[in-house]
Protein backbone atom coordinates (compact mmCIF):
# COMPACT_ATOMS: atom_id res chain seq x y z
CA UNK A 1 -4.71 -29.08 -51.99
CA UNK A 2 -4.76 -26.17 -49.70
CA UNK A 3 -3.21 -22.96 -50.78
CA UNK A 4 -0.18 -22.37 -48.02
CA UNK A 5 0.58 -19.24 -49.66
CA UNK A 6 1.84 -16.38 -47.28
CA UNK A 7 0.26 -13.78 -49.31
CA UNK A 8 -3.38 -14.99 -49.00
CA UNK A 9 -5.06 -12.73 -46.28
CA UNK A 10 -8.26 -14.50 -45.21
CA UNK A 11 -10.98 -11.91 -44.11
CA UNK A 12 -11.14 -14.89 -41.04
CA UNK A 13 -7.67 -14.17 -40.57
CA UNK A 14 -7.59 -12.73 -36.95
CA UNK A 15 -4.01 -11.98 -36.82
CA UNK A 16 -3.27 -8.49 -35.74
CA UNK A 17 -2.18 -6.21 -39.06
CA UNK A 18 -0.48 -2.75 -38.29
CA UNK A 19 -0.19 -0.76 -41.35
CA UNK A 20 2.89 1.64 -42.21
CA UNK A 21 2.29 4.35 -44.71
CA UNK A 22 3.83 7.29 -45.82
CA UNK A 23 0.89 9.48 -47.02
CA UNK A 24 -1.69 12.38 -46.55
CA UNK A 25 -4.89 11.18 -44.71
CA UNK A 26 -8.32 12.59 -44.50
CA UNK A 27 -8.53 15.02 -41.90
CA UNK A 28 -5.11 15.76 -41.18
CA UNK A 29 -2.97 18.47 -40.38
CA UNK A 30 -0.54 19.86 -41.83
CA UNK A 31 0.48 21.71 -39.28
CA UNK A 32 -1.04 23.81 -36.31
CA UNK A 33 -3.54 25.75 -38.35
CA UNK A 34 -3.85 24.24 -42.11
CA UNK A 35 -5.49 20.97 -42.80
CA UNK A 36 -4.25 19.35 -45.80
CA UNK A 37 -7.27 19.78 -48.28
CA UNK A 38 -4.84 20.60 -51.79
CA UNK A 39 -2.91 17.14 -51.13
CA UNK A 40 -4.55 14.26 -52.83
CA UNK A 41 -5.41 12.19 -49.51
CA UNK A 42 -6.43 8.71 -48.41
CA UNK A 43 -10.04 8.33 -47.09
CA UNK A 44 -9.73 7.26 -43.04
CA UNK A 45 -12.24 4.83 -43.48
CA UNK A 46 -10.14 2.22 -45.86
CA UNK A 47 -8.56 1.47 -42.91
CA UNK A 48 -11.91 0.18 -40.89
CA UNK A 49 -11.26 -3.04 -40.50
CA UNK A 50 -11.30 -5.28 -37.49
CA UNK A 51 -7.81 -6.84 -37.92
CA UNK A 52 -6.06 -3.48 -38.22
CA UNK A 53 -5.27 -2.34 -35.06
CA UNK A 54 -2.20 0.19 -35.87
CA UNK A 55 -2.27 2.85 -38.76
CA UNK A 56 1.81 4.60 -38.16
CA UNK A 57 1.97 6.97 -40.96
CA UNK A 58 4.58 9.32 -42.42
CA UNK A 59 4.77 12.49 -44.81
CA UNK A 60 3.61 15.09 -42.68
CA UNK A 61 6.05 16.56 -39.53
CA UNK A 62 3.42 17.47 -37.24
CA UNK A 63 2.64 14.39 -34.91
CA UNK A 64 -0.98 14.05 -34.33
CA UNK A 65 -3.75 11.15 -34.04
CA UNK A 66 -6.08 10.92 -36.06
CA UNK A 67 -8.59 8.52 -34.60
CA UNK A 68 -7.49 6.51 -30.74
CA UNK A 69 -8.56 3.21 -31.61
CA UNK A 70 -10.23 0.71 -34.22
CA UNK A 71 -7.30 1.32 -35.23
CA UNK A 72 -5.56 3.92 -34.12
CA UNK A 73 -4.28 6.02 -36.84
CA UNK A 74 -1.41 8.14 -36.15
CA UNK A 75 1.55 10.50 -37.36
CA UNK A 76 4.62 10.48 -35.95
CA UNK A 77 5.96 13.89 -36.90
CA UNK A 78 9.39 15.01 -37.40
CA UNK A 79 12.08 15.16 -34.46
CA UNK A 80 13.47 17.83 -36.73
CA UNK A 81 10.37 20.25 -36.18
């Protein structure tokens, strides 16, 4: 009997993921002139996979991208800052 479960995610599963987080990545910054090294942080690579194609993320208010594409990994930053 197949398994019709929604939650199974087939590594032959070619639909498009786009990942929302709300976290400190590798590499980023904090703001114009401190990278955020004393934050525990995600590595960038977790995300290397070919169905990601979108990494939005959260946490930290200065907007910057982290990598343009496979996927692109992002902040959005603050509209308060």
């Amino acid at each position: 009997m197949p398994n019709n479960n929604s939650d199974n995610h087939s590594s032959n599963n070619s639909n498009p993921i786009i990942v929302i987080g709300h976290l400190t990545m590798q590499g980023a910054k904090l703001n114009d002139w401190l990278i955020a090294e004393n934050e525990q942080y995600i590595d960038i690579n977790l995300f290397n996979n070919r169905n990601i194609k979108y990494v939005v993320l959260g946490h930290l208010h200065k907007p910057q991208v982290l990598q343009q594409k496979n996927p692109c990994i992002f902040y959005t930053g603050s509209l308060q800052r």
